[in-house]
PDB file of N, CA and C in Angstrom:
ATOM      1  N   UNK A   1     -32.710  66.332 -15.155  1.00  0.00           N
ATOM      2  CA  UNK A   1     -33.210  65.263 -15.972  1.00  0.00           C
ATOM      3  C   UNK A   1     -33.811  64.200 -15.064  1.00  0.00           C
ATOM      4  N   UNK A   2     -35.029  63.869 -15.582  1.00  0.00           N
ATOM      5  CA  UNK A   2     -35.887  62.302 -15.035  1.00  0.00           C
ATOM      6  C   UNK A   2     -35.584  61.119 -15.699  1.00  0.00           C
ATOM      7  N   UNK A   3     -34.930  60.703 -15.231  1.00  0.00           N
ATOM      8  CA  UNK A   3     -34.691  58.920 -15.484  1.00  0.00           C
ATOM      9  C   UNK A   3     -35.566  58.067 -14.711  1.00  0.00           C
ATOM     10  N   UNK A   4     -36.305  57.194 -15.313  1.00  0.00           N
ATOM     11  CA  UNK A   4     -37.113  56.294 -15.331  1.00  0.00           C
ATOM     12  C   UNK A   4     -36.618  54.892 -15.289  1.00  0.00           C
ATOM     13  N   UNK A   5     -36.320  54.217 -14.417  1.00  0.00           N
ATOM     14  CA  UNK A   5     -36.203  52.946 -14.640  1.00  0.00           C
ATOM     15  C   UNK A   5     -37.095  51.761 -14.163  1.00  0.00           C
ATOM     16  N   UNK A   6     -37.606  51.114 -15.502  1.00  0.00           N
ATOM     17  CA  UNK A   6     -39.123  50.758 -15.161  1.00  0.00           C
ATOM     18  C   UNK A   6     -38.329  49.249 -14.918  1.00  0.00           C
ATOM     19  N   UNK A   7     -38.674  49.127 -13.128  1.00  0.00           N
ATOM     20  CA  UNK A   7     -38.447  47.466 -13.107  1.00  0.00           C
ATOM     21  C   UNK A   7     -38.806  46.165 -13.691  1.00  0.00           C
ATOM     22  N   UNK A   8     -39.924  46.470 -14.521  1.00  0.00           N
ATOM     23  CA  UNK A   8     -40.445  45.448 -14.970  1.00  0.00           C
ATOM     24  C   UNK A   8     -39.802  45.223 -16.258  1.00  0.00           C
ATOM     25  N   UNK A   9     -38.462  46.200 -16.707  1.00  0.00           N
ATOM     26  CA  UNK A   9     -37.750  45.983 -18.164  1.00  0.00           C
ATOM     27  C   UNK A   9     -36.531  45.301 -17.500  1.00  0.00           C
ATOM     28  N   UNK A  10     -36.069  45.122 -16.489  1.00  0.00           N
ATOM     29  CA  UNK A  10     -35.049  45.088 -15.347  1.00  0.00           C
ATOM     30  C   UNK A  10     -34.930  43.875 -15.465  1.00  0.00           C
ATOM     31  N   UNK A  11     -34.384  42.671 -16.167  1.00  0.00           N
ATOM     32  CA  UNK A  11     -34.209  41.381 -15.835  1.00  0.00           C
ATOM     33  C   UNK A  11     -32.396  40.686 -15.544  1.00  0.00           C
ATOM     34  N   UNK A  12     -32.071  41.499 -16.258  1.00  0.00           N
ATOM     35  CA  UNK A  12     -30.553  41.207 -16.085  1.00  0.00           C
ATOM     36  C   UNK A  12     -29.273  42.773 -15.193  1.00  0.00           C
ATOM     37  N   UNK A  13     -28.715  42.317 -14.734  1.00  0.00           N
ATOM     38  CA  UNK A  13     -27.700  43.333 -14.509  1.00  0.00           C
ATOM     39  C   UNK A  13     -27.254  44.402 -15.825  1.00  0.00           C
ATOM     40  N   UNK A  14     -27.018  43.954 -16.998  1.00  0.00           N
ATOM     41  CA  UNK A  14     -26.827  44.599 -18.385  1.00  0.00           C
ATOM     42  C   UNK A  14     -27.836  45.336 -18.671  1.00  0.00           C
ATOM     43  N   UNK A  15     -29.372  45.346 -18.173  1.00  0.00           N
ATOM     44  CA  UNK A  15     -30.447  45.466 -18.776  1.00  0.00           C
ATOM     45  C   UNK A  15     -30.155  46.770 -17.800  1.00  0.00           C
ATOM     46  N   UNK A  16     -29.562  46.828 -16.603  1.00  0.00           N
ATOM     47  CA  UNK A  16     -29.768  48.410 -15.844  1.00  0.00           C
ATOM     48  C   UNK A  16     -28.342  49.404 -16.754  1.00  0.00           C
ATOM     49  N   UNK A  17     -27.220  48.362 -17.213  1.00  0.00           N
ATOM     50  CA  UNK A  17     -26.458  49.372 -17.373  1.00  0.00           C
ATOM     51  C   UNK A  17     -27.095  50.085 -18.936  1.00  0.00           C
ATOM     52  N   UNK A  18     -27.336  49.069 -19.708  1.00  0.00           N
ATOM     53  CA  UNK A  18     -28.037  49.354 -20.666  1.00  0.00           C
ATOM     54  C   UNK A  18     -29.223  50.833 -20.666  1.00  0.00           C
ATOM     55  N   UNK A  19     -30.109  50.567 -19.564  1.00  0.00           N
ATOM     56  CA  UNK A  19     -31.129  51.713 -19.935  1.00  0.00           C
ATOM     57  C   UNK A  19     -30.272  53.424 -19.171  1.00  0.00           C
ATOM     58  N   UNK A  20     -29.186  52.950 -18.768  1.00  0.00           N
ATOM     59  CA  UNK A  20     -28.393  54.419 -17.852  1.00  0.00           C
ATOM     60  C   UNK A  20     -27.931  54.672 -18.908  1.00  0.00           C
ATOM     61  N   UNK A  21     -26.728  53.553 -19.365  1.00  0.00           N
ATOM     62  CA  UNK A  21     -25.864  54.050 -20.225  1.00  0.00           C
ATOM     63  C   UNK A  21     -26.773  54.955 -21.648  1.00  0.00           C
ATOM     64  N   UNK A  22     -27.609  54.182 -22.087  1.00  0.00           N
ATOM     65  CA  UNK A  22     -28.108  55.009 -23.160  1.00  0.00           C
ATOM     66  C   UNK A  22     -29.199  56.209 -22.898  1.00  0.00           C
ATOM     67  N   UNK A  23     -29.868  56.472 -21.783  1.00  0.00           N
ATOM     68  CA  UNK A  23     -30.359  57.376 -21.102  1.00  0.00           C
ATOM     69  C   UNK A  23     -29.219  58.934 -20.438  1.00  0.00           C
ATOM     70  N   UNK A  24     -27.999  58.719 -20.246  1.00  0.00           N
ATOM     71  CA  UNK A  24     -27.253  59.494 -20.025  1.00  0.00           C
ATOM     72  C   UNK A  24     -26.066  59.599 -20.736  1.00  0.00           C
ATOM     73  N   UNK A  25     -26.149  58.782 -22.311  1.00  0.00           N
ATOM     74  CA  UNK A  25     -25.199  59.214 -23.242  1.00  0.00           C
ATOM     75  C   UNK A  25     -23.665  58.580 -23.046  1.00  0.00           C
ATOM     76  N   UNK A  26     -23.154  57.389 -22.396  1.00  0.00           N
ATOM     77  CA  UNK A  26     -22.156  57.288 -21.766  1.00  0.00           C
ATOM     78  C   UNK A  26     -21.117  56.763 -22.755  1.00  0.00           C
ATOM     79  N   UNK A  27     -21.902  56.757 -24.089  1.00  0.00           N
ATOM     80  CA  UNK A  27     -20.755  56.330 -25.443  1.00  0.00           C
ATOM     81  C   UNK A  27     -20.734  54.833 -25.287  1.00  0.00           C
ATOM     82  N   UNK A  28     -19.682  54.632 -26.706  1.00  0.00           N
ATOM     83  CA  UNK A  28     -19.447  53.347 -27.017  1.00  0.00           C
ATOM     84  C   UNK A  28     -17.923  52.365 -26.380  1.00  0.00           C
ATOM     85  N   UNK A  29     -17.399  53.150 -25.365  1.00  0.00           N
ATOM     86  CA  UNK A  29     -16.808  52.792 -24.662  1.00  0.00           C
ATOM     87  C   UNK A  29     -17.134  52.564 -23.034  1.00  0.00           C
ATOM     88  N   UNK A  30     -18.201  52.628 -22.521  1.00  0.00           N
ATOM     89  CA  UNK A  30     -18.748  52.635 -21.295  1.00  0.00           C
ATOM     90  C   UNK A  30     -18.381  50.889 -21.440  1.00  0.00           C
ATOM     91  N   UNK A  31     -17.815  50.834 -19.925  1.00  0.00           N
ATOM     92  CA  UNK A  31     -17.758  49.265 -19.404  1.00  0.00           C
ATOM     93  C   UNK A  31     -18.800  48.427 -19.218  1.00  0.00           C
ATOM     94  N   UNK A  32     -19.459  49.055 -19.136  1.00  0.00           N
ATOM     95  CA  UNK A  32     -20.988  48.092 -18.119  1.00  0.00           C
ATOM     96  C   UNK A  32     -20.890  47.272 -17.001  1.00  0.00           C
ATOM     97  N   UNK A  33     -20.040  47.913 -16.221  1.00  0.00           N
ATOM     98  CA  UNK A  33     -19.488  47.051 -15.091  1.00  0.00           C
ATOM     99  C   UNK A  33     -19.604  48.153 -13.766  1.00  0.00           C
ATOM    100  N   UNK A  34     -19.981  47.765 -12.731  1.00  0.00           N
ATOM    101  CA  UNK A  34     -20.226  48.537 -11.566  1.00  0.00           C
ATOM    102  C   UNK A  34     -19.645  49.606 -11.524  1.00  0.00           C
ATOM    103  N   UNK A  35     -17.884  49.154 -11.572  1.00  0.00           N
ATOM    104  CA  UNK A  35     -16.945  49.822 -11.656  1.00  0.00           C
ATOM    105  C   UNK A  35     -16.959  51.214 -12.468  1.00  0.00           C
ATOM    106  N   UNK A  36     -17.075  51.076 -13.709  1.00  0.00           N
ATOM    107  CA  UNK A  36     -17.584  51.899 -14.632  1.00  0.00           C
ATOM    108  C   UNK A  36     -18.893  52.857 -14.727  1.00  0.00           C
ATOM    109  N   UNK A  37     -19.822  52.169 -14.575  1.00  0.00           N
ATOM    110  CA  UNK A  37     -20.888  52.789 -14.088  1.00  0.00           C
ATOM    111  C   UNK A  37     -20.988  53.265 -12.813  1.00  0.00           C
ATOM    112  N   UNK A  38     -19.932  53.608 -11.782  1.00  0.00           N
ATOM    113  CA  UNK A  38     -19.858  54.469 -10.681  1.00  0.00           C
ATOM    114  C   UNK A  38     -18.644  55.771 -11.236  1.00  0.00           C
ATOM    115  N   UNK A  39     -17.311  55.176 -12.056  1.00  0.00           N
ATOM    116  CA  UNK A  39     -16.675  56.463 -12.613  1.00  0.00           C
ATOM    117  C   UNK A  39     -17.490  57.492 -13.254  1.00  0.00           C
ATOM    118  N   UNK A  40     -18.274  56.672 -14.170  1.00  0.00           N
ATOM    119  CA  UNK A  40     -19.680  57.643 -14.792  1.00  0.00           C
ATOM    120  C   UNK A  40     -20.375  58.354 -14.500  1.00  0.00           C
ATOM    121  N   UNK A  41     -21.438  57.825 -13.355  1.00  0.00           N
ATOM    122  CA  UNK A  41     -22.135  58.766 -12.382  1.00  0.00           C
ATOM    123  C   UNK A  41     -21.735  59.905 -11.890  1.00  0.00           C
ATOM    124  N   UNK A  42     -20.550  59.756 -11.096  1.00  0.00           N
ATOM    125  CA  UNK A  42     -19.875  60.350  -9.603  1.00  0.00           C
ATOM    126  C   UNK A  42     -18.573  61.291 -10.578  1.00  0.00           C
ATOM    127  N   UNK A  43     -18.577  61.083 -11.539  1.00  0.00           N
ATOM    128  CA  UNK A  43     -17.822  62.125 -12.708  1.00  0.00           C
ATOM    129  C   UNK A  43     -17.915  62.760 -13.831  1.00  0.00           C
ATOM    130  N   UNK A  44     -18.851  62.012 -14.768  1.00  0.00           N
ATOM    131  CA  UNK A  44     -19.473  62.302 -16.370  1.00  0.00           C
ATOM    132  C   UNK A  44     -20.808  62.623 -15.825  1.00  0.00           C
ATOM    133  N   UNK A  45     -21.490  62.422 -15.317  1.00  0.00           N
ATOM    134  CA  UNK A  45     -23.221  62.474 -15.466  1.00  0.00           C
ATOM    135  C   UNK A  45     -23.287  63.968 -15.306  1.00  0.00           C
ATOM    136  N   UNK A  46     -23.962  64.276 -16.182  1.00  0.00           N
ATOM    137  CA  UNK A  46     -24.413  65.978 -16.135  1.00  0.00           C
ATOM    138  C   UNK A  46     -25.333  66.005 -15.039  1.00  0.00           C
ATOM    139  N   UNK A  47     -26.146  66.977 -14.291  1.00  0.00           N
ATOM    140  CA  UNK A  47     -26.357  67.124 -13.233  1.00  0.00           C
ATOM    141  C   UNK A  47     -27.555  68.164 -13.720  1.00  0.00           C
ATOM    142  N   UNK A  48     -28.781  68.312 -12.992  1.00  0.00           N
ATOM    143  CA  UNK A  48     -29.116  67.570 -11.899  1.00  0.00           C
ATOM    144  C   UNK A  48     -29.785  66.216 -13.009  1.00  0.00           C
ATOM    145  N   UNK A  49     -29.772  64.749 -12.086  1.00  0.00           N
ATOM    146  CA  UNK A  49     -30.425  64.375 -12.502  1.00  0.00           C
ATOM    147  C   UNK A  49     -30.745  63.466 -12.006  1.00  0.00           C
ATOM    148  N   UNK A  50     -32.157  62.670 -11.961  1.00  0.00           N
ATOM    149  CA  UNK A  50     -33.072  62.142 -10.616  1.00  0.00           C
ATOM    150  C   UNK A  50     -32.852  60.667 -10.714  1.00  0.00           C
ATOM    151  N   UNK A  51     -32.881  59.730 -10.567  1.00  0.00           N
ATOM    152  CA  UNK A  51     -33.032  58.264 -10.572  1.00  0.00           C
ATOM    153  C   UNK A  51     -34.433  58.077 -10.220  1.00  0.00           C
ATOM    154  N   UNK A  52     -35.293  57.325 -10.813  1.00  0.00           N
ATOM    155  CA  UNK A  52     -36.308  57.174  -9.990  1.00  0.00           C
ATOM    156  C   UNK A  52     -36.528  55.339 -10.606  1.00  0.00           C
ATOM    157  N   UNK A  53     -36.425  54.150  -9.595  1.00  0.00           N
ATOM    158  CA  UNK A  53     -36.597  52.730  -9.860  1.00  0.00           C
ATOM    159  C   UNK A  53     -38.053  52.383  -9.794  1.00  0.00           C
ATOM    160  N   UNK A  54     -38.918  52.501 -10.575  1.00  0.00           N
ATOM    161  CA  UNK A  54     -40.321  52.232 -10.485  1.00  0.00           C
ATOM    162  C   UNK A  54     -40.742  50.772 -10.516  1.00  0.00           C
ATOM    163  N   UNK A  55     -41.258  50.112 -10.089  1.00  0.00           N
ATOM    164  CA  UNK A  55     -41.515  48.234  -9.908  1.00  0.00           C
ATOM    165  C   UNK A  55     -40.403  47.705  -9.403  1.00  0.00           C
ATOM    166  N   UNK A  56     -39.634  48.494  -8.654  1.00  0.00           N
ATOM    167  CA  UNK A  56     -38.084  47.986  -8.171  1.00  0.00           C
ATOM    168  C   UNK A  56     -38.152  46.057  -8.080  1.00  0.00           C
ATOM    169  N   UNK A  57     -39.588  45.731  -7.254  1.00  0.00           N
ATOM    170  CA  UNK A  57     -39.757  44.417  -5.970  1.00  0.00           C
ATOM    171  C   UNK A  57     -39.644  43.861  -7.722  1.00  0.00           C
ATOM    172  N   UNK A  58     -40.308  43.839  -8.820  1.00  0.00           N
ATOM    173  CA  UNK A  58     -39.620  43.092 -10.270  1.00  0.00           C
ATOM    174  C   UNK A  58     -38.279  43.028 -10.867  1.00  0.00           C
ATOM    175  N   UNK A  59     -37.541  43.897 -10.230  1.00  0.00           N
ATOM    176  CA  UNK A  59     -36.129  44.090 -10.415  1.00  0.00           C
ATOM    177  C   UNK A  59     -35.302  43.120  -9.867  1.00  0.00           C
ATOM    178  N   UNK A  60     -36.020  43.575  -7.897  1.00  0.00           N
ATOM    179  CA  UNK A  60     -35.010  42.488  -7.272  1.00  0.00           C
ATOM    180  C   UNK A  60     -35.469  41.101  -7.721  1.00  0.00           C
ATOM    181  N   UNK A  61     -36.317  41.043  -8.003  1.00  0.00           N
ATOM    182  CA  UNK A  61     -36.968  39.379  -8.125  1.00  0.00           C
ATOM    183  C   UNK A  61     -36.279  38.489  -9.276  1.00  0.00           C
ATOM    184  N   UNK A  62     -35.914  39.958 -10.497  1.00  0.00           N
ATOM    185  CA  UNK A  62     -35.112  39.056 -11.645  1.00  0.00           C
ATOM    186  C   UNK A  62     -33.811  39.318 -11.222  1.00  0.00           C
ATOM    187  N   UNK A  63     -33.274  39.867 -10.845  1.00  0.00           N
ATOM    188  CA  UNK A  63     -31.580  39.963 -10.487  1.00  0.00           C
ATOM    189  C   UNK A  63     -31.501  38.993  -9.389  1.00  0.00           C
ATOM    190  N   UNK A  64     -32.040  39.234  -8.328  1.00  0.00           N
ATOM    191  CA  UNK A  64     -31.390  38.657  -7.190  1.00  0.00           C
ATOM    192  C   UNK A  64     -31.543  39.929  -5.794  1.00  0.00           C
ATOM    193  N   UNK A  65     -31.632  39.350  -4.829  1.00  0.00           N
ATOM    194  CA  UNK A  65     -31.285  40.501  -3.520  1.00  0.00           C
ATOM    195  C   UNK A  65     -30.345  40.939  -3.657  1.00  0.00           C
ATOM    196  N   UNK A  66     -29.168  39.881  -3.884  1.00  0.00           N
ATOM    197  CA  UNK A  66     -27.585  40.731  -3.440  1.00  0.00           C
ATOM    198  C   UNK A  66     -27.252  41.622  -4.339  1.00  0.00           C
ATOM    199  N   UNK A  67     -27.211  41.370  -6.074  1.00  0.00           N
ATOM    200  CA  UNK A  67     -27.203  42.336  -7.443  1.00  0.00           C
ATOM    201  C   UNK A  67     -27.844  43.156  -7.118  1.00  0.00           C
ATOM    202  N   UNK A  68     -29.296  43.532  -6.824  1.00  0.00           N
ATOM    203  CA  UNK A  68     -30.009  44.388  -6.837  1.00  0.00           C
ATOM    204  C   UNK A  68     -29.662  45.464  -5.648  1.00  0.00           C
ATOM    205  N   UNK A  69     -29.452  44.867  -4.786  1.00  0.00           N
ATOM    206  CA  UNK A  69     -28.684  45.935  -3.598  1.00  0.00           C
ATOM    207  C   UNK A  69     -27.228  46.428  -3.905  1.00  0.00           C
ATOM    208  N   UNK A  70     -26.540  45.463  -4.377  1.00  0.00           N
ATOM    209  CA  UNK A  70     -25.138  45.966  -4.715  1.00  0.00           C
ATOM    210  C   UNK A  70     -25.506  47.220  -5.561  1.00  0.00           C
ATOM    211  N   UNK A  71     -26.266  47.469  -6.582  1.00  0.00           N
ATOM    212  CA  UNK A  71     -26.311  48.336  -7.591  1.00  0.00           C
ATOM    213  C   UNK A  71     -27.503  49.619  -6.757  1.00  0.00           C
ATOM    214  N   UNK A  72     -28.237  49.017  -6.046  1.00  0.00           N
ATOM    215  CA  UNK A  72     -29.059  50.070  -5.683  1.00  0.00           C
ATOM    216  C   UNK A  72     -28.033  51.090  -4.058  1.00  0.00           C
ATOM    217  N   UNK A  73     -27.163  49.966  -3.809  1.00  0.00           N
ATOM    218  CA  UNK A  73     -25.765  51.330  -2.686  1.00  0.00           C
ATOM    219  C   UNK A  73     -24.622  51.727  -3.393  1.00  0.00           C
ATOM    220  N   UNK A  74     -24.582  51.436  -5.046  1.00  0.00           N
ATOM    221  CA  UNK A  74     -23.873  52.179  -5.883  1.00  0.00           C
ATOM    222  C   UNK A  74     -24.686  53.563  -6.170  1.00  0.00           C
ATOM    223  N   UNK A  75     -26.145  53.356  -6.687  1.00  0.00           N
ATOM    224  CA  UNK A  75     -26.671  54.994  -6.701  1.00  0.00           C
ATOM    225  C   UNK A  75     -27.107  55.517  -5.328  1.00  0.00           C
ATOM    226  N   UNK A  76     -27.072  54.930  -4.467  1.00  0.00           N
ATOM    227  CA  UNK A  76     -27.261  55.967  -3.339  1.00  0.00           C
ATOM    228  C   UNK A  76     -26.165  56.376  -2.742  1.00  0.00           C
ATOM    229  N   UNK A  77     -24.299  55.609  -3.206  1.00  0.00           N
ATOM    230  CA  UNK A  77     -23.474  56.376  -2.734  1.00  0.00           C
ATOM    231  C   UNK A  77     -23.049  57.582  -3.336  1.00  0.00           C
ATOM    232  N   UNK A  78     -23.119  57.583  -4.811  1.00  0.00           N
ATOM    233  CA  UNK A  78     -23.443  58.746  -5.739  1.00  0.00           C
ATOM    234  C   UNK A  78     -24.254  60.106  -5.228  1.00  0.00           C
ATOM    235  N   UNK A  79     -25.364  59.391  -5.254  1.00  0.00           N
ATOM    236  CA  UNK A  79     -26.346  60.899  -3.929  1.00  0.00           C
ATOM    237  C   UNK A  79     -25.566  61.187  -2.927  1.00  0.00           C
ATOM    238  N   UNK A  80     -24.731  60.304  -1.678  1.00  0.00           N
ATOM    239  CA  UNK A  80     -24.570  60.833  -0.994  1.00  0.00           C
ATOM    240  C   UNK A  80     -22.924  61.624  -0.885  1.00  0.00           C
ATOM    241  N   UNK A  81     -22.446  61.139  -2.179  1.00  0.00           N
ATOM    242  CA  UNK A  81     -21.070  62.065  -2.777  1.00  0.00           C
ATOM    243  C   UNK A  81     -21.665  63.310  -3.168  1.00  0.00           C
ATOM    244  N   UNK A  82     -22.755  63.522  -4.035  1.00  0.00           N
ATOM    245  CA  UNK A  82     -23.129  64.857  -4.435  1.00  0.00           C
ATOM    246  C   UNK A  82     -23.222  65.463  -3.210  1.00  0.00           C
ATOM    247  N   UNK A  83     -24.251  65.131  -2.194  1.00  0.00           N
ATOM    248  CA  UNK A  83     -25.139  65.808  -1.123  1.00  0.00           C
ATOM    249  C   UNK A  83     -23.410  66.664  -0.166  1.00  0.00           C
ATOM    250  N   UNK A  84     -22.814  65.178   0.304  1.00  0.00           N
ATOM    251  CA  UNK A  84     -21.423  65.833   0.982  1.00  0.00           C
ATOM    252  C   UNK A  84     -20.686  66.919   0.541  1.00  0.00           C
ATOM    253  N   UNK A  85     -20.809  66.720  -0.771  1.00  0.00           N
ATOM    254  CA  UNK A  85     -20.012  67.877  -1.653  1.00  0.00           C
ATOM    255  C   UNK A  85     -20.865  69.307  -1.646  1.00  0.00           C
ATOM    256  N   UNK A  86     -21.763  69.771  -1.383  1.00  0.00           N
ATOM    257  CA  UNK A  86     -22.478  69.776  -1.453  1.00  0.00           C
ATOM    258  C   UNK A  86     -22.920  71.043  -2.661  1.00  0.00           C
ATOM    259  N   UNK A  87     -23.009  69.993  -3.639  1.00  0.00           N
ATOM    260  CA  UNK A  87     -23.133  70.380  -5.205  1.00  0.00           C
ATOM    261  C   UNK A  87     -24.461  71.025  -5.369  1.00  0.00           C
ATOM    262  N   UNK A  88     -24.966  72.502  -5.574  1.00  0.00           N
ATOM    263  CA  UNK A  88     -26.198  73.130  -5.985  1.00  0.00           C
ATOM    264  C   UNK A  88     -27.113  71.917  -6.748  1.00  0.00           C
ATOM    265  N   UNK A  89     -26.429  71.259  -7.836  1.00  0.00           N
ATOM    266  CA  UNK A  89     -27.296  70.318  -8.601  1.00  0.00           C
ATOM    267  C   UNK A  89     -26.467  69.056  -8.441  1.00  0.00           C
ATOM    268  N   UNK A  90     -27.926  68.210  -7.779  1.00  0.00           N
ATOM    269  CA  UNK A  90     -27.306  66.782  -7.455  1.00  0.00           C
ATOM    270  C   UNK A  90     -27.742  65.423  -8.433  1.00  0.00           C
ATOM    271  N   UNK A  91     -27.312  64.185  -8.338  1.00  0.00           N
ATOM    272  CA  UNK A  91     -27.693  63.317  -8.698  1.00  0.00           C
ATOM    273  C   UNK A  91     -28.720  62.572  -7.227  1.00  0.00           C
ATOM    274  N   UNK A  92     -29.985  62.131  -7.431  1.00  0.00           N
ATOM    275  CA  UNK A  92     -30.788  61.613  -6.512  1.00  0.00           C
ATOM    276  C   UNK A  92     -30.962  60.212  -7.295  1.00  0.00           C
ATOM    277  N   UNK A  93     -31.793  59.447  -6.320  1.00  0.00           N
ATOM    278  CA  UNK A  93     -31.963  58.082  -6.421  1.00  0.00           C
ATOM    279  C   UNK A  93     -33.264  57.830  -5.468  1.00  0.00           C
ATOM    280  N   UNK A  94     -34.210  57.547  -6.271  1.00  0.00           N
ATOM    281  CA  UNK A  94     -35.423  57.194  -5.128  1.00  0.00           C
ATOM    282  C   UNK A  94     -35.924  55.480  -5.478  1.00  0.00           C
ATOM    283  N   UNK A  95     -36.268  54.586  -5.046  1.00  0.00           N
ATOM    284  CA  UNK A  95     -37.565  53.351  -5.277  1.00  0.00           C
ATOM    285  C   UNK A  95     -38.822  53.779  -5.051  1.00  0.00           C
ATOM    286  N   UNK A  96     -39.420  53.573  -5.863  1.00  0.00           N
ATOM    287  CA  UNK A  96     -41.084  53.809  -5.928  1.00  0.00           C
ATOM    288  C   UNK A  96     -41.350  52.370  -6.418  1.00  0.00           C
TER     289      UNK A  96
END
């Protein structure tokens, strides 16, 4: 699966858990909290499936540097749990 996350919809921290959570089905009990949205990934997320952050530099600009990095070395530690493991079908994470 291709996930799309168009930075320019990206204004709040909620606004990323928002387009995952309902892009990968995570129900009406998903936290929306880092925390949560890393049990999710790195355990529930069906597989394979791509991250791709498109207009990221609009992302960081409405979150912040530090939010936007905190959340962008949450999906690249995810990739690099799949990759170690090393799972036939992974979860990836790219910025474009």
């Amino acid at each position: 699966m291709l996930l799309e996350i168009d930075g320019r919809e990206v204004r709040t921290e909620a606004d990323v858990h928002l387009l995952l959570a309902r892009a990968l089905d995570f129900g009406p009990y998903y936290g929306a909290n880092l925390d949560a949205l890393w049990d999710r990934l790195s355990r529930d997320a069906p597989r394979p499936v791509a991250v791709v952050w498109t207009d990221w530099q609009v992302s960081e600009s409405n979150l912040g540097a530090r939010r936007f990095e905190r959340i962008c070395c949450l999906l690249r530690a995810v990739e690099a749990e799949d990759r170690e493991a090393s799972h036939e079908e992974l979860f990836t994470f790219e910025l474009r």
